[in-house]
Protein backbone atom coordinates (compact mmCIF):
# COMPACT_ATOMS: atom_id res chain seq x y z
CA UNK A 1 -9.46 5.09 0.18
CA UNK A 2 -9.38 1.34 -0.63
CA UNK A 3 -6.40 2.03 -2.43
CA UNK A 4 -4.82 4.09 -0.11
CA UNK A 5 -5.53 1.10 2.65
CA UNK A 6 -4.24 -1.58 0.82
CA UNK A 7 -1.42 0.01 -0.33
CA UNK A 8 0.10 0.93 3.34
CA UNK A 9 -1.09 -2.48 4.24
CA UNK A 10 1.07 -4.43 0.83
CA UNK A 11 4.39 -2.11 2.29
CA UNK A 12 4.03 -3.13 5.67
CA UNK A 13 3.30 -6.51 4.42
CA UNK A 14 6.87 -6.41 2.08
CA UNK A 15 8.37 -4.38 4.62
CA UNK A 16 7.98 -7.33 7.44
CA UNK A 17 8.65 -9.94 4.75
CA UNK A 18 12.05 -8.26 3.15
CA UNK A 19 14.12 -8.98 6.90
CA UNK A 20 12.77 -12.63 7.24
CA UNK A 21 15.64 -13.42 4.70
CA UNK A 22 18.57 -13.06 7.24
CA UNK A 23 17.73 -13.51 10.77
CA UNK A 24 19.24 -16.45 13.17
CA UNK A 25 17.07 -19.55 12.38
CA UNK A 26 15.46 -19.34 15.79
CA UNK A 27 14.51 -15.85 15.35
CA UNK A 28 13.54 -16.51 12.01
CA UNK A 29 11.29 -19.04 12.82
CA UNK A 30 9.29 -16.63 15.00
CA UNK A 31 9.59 -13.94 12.88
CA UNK A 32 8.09 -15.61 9.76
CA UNK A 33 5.36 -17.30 11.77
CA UNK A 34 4.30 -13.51 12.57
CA UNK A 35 4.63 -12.10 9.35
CA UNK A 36 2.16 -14.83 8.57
CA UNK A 37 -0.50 -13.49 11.27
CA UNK A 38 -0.20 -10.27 9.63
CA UNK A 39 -0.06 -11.15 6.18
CA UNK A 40 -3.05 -12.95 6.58
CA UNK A 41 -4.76 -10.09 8.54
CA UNK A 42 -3.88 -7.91 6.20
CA UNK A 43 -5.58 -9.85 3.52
CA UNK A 44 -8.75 -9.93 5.77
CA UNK A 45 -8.60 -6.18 6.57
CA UNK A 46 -8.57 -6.07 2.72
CA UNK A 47 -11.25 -8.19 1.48
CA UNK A 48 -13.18 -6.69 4.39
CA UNK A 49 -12.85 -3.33 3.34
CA UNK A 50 -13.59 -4.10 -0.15
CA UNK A 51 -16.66 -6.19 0.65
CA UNK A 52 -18.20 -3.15 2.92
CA UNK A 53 -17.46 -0.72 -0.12
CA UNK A 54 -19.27 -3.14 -2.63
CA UNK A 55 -22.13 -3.65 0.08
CA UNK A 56 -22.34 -0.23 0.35
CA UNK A 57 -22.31 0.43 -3.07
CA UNK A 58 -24.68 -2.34 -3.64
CA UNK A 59 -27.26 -1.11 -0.99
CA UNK A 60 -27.12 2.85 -2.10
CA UNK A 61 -28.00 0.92 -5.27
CA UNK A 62 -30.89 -0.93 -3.71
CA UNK A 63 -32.34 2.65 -1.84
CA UNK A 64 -32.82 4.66 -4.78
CA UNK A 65 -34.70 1.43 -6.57
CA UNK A 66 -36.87 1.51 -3.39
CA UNK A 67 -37.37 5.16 -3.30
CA UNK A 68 -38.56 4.86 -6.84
CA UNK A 69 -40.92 2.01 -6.48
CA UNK A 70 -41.82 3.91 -3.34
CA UNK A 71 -42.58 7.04 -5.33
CA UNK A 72 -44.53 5.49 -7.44
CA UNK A 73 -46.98 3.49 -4.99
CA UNK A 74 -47.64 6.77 -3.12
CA UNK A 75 -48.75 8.05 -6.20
CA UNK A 76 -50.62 5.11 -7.64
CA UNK A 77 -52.64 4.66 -3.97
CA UNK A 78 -53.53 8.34 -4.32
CA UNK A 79 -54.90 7.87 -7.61
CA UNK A 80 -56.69 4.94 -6.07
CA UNK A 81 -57.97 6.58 -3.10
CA UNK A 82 -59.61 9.47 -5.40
CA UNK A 83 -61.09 6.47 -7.11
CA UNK A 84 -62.67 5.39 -4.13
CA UNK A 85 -64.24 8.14 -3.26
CA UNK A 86 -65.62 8.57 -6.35
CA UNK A 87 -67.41 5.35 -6.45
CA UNK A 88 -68.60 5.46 -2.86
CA UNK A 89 -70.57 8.75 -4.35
CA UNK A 90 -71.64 6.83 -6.87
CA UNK A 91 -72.77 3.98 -4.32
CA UNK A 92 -74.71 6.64 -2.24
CA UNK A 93 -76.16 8.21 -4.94
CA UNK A 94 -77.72 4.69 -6.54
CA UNK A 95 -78.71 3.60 -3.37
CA UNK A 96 -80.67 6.76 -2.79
CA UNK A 97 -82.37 5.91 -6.40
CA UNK A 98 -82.94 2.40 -4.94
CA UNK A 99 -84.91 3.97 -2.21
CA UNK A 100 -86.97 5.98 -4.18
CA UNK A 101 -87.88 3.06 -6.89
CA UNK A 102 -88.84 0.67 -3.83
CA UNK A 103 -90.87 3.82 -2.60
CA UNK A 104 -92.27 4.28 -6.27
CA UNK A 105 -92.86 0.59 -6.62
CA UNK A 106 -95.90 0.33 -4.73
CA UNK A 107 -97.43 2.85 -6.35
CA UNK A 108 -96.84 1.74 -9.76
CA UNK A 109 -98.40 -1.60 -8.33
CA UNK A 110 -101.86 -0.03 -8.59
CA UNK A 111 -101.48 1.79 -11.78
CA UNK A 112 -101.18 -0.18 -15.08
CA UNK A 113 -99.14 -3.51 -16.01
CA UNK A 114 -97.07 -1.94 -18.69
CA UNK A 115 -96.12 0.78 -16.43
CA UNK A 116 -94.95 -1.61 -13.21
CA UNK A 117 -93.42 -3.74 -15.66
CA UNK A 118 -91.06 -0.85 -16.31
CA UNK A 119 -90.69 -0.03 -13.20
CA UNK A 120 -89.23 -3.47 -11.83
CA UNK A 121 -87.11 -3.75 -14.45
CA UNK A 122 -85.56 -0.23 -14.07
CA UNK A 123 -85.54 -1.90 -10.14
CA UNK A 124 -83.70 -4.91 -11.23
CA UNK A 125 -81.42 -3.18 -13.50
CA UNK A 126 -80.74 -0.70 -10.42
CA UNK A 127 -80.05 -3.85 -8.24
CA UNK A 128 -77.59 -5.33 -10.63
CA UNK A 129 -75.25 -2.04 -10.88
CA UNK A 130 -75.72 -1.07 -7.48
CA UNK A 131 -74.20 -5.06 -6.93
CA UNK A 132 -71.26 -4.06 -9.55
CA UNK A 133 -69.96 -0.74 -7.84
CA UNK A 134 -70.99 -2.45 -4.21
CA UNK A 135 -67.76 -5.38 -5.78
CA UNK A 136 -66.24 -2.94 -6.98
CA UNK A 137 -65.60 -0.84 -4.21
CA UNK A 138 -65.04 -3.70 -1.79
CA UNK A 139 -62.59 -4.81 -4.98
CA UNK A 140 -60.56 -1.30 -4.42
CA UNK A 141 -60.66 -1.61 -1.02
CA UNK A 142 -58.64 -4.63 -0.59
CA UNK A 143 -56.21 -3.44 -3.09
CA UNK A 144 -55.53 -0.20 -1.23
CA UNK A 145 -55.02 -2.54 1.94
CA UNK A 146 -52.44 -4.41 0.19
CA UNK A 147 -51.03 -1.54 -1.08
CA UNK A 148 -50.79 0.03 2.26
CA UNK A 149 -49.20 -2.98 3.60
CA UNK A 150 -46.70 -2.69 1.01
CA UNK A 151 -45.75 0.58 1.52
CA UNK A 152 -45.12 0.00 5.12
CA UNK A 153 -42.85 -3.07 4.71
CA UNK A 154 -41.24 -0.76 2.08
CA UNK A 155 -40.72 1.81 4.45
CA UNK A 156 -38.92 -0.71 6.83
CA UNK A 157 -36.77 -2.03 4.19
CA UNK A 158 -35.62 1.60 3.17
CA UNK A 159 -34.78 2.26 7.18
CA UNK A 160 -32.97 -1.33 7.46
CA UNK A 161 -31.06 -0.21 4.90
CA UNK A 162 -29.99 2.76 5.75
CA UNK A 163 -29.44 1.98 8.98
CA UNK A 164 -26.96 -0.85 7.47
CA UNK A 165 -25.50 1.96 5.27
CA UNK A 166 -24.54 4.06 8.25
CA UNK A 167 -23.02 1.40 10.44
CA UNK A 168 -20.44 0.31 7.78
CA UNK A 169 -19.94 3.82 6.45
CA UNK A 170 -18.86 4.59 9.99
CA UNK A 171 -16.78 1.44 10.36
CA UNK A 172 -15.05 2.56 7.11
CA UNK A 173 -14.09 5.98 8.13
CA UNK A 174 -12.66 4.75 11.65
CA UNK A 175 -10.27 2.95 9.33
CA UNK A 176 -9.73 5.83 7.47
CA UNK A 177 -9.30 7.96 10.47
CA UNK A 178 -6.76 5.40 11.99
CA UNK A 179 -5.16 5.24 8.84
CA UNK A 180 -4.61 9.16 8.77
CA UNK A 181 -3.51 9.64 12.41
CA UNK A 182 -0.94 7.15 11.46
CA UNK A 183 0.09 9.02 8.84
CA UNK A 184 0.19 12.19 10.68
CA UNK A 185 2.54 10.47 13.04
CA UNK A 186 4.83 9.04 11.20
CA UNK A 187 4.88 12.52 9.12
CA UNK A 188 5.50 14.33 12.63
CA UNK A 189 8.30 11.35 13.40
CA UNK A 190 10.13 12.10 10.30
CA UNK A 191 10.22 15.88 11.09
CA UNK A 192 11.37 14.94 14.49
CA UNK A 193 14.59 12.39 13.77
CA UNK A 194 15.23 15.54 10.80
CA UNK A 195 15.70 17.74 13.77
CA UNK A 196 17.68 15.47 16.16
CA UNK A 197 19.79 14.18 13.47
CA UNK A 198 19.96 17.76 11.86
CA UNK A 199 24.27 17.70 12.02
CA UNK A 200 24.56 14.38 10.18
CA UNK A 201 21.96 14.70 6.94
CA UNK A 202 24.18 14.98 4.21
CA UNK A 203 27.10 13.87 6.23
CA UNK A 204 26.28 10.29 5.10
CA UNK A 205 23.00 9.91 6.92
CA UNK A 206 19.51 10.68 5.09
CA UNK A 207 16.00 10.69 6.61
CA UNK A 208 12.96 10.12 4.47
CA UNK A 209 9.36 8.62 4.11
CA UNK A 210 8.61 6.01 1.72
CA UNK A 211 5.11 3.95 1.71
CA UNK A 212 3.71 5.74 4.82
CA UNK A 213 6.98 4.31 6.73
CA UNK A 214 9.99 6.28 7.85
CA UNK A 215 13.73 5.23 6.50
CA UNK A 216 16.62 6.91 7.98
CA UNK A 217 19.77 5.60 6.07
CA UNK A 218 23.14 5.46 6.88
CA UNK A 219 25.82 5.33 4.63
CA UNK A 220 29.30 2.81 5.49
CA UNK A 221 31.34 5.70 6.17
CA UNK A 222 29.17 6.89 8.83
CA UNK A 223 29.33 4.35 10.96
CA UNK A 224 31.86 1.58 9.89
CA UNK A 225 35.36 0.76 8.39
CA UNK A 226 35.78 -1.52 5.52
CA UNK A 227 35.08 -4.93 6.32
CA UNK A 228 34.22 -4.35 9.88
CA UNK A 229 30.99 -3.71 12.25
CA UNK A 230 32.25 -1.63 15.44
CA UNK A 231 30.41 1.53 14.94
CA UNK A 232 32.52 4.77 14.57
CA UNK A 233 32.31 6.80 17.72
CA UNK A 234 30.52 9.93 14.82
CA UNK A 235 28.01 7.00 14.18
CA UNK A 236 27.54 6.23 18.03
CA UNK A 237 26.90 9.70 18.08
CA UNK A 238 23.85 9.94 15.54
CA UNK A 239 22.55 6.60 16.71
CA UNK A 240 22.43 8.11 20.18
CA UNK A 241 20.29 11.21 19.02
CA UNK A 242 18.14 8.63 17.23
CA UNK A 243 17.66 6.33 20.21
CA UNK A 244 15.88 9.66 22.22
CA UNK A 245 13.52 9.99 19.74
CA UNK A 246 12.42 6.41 19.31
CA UNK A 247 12.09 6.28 23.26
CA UNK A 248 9.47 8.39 22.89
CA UNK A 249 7.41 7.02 20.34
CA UNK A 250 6.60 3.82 21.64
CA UNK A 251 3.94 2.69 18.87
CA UNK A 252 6.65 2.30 16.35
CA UNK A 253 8.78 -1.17 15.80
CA UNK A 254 12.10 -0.61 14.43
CA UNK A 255 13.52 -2.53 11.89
CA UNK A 256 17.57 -2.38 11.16
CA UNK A 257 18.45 -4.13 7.73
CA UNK A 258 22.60 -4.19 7.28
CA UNK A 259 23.28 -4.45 3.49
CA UNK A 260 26.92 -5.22 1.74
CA UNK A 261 28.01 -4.62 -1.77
CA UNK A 262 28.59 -7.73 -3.77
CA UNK A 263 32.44 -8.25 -3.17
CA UNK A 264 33.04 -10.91 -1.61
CA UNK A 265 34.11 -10.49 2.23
CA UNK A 266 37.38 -11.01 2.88
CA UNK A 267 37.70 -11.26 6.64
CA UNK A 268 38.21 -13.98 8.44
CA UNK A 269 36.98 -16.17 11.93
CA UNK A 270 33.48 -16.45 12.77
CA UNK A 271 32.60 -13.49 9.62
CA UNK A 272 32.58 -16.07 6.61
CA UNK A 273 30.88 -13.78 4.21
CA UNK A 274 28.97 -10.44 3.72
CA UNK A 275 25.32 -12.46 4.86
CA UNK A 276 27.57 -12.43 8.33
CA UNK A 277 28.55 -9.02 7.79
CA UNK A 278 25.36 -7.08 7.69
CA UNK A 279 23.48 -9.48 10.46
CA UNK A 280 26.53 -8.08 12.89
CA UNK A 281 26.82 -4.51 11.88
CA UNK A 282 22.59 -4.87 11.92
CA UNK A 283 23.25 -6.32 15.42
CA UNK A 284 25.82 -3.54 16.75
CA UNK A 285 23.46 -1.06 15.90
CA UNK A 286 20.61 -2.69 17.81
CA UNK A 287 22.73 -2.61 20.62
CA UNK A 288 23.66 0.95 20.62
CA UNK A 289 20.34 2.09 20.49
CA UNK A 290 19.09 -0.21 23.55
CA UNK A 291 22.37 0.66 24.83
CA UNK A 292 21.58 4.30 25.51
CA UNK A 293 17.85 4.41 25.92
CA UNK A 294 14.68 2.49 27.39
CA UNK A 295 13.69 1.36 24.18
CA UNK A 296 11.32 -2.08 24.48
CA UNK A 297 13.58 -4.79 22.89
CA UNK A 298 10.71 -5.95 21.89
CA UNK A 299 10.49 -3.19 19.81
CA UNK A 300 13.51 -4.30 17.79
CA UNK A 301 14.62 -6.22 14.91
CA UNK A 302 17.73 -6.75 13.52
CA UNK A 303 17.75 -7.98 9.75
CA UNK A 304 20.89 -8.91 7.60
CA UNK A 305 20.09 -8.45 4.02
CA UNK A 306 23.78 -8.80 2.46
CA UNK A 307 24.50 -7.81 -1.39
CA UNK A 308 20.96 -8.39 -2.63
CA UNK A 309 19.25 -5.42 -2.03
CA UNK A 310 21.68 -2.59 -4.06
CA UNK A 311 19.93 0.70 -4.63
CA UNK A 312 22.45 1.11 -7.83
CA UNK A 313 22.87 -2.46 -9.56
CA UNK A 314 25.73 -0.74 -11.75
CA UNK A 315 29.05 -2.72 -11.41
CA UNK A 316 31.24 0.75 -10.35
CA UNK A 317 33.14 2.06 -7.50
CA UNK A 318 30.25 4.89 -6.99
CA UNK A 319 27.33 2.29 -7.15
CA UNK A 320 29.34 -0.06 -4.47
CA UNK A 321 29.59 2.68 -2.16
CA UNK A 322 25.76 3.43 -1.83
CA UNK A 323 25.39 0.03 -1.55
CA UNK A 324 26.58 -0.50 1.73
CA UNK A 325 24.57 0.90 3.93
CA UNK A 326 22.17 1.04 7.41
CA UNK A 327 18.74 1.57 7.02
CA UNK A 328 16.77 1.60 10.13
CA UNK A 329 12.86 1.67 8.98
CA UNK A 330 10.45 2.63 11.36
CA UNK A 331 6.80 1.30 11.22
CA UNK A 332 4.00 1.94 12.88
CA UNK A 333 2.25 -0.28 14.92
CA UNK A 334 -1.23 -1.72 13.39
CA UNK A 335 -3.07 -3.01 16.77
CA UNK A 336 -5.88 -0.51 16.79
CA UNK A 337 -6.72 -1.46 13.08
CA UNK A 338 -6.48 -5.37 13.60
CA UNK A 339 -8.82 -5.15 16.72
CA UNK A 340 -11.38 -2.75 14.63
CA UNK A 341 -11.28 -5.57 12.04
CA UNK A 342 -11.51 -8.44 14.56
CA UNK A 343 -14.41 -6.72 15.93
């Protein structure tokens, strides 16, 4: 589960990061100042989550040492309590003896010295023993006082703990649960752009999940011409039956990286090189899809990534060609988890 956490949270992390390399300064500006908040949220929803698994480890740890030494002081304070007993028999039986020798005393009184000589010191001796098991008991007592004492506190600890156990447990799996649901809706988004875009997969347009995120790419032919960044009307045409979906999944940003392959642009005016070229053709799509839907611009960013992304790094015609490229990655949105976190 950790793993599972921290790896969706490291994508979204790279994910935001990768499209801070190519926005307009301004834009940037903001845009890098938020990938910080989450970046560093991240990291906290991280070390959090690894803290309450090593607490919890740590205290499941801590129970079954309790539950042991509990164990065992139940059994030792029955073992005392049996003692107890025992000697308070013992107690009542001498001091029965003690009554009869102070009743036997007098009479030995009248009969002869030797005899009541005996007697008191087979009185003394019953004085001195009765004192021993009269300490001891009041000895045993205390201990099984303490030792009740002990056990209660012990009790209370075990029930703290637990209690502690449960809490964080539960905090864990509404993470988990979050994190799921998420998944199920991005797996249900994926399935849903599929369908819409149904005419254009293999056409030059693929949909696909990668890192609990959704790509749908588009390949240059699809939607531009060589060196330019006015979509084709076939492209307008898939970006429209994209834009219907994301209007209805409003907990998803949209990210639209442009990306070039590494010859160098030969246009010219305000288009000085293939960093300009993929911001714009990022840009044109951005505007389609707001264009022909009630998509929340907010919702929106456009990212120019140039040559320096290639999915094929080979220097041929073939590898140049899958280079250049649309990929519109959708993300969800991770407010529930921050404020879970926060809380």
């Amino acid at each position: 589960m950790k793993k599972q956490i921290f790896i969706k949270l490291m994508i979204m992390a790279i994910l935001l990061s990768t499209f801070f390399s190519c926005v307009p300064s301004r834009r940037m500006e903001d845009v890098k100042a938020e990938n910080d908040r989450y970046l560093n949220e991240r990291n906290n929803l991280k070390r959090e989550n690894e803290t309450l698994s090593s607490e919890n480890n740590e205290l499941n740890s801590n129970i079954k040492k309790l539950r042991a030494a509990l164990d065992a002081l139940i059994a030792d304070t029955t073992m005392k309590g049996k003692s107890y007993q025992a000697l308070n028999l013992q107690y009542e039986k001498i001091n029965e003896l003690y009554e009869q020798l102070l009743a036997n005393q007098e009479k030995l009184r009248k009969g002869a010295d030797a005899d009541a000589e005996e007697a008191l010191s087979l009185l003394q001796q019953t004085r001195t023993e009765l004192q021993r098991k009269e300490d001891e008991l009041r000895a045993l007592e205390s201990s099984l006082n303490k030792e009740r004492a002990n056990l209660e506190d012990m009790r209370i600890q075990i029930g703290l703990k637990e209690k502690e156990i449960a809490e964080k447990n539960a905090k864990v799996a509404e993470l988990q649960a979050i994190l799921n649901a998420q998944d199920s809706i991005m797996k249900a988004l994926r399935q849903k752009i599929s369908d819409a875009l149904v005419g254009f997969e293999g056409e030059g347009l693929t949909v696909y999940m990668k890192d609990g995120n959704v790509y749908v790419s588009l390949d240059e032919k699809l939607l531009f011409q060589s060196g330019k960044w006015d979509v084709d009307p076939k492209g307008v045409q898939a970006l429209k039956n994209l834009a219907n979906v994301l209007e209805n999944n409003p907990d998803i940003n949209i990210l639209i990286e442009g990306h070039t392959d590494n010859v160098p642009y030969g246009g010219s005016g305000n288009i000085q090189d293939n960093w300009d070229l993929s911001v714009k053709r990022a840009t044109a799509i951005v505007k389609i899809l707001l264009s022909n839907s009630n998509i929340e611009p907010s919702r929106l960013t456009a990212a120019g990534r140039g040559q320096y992304i290639p999915i094929d790094s080979a220097n041929t015609t073939e590898a140049r060609a899958k280079n250049r490229r649309t990929e519109i990655i959708l993300t969800p949105k991770l407010n529930t988890l921050y404020d879970i976190v926060n809380q």
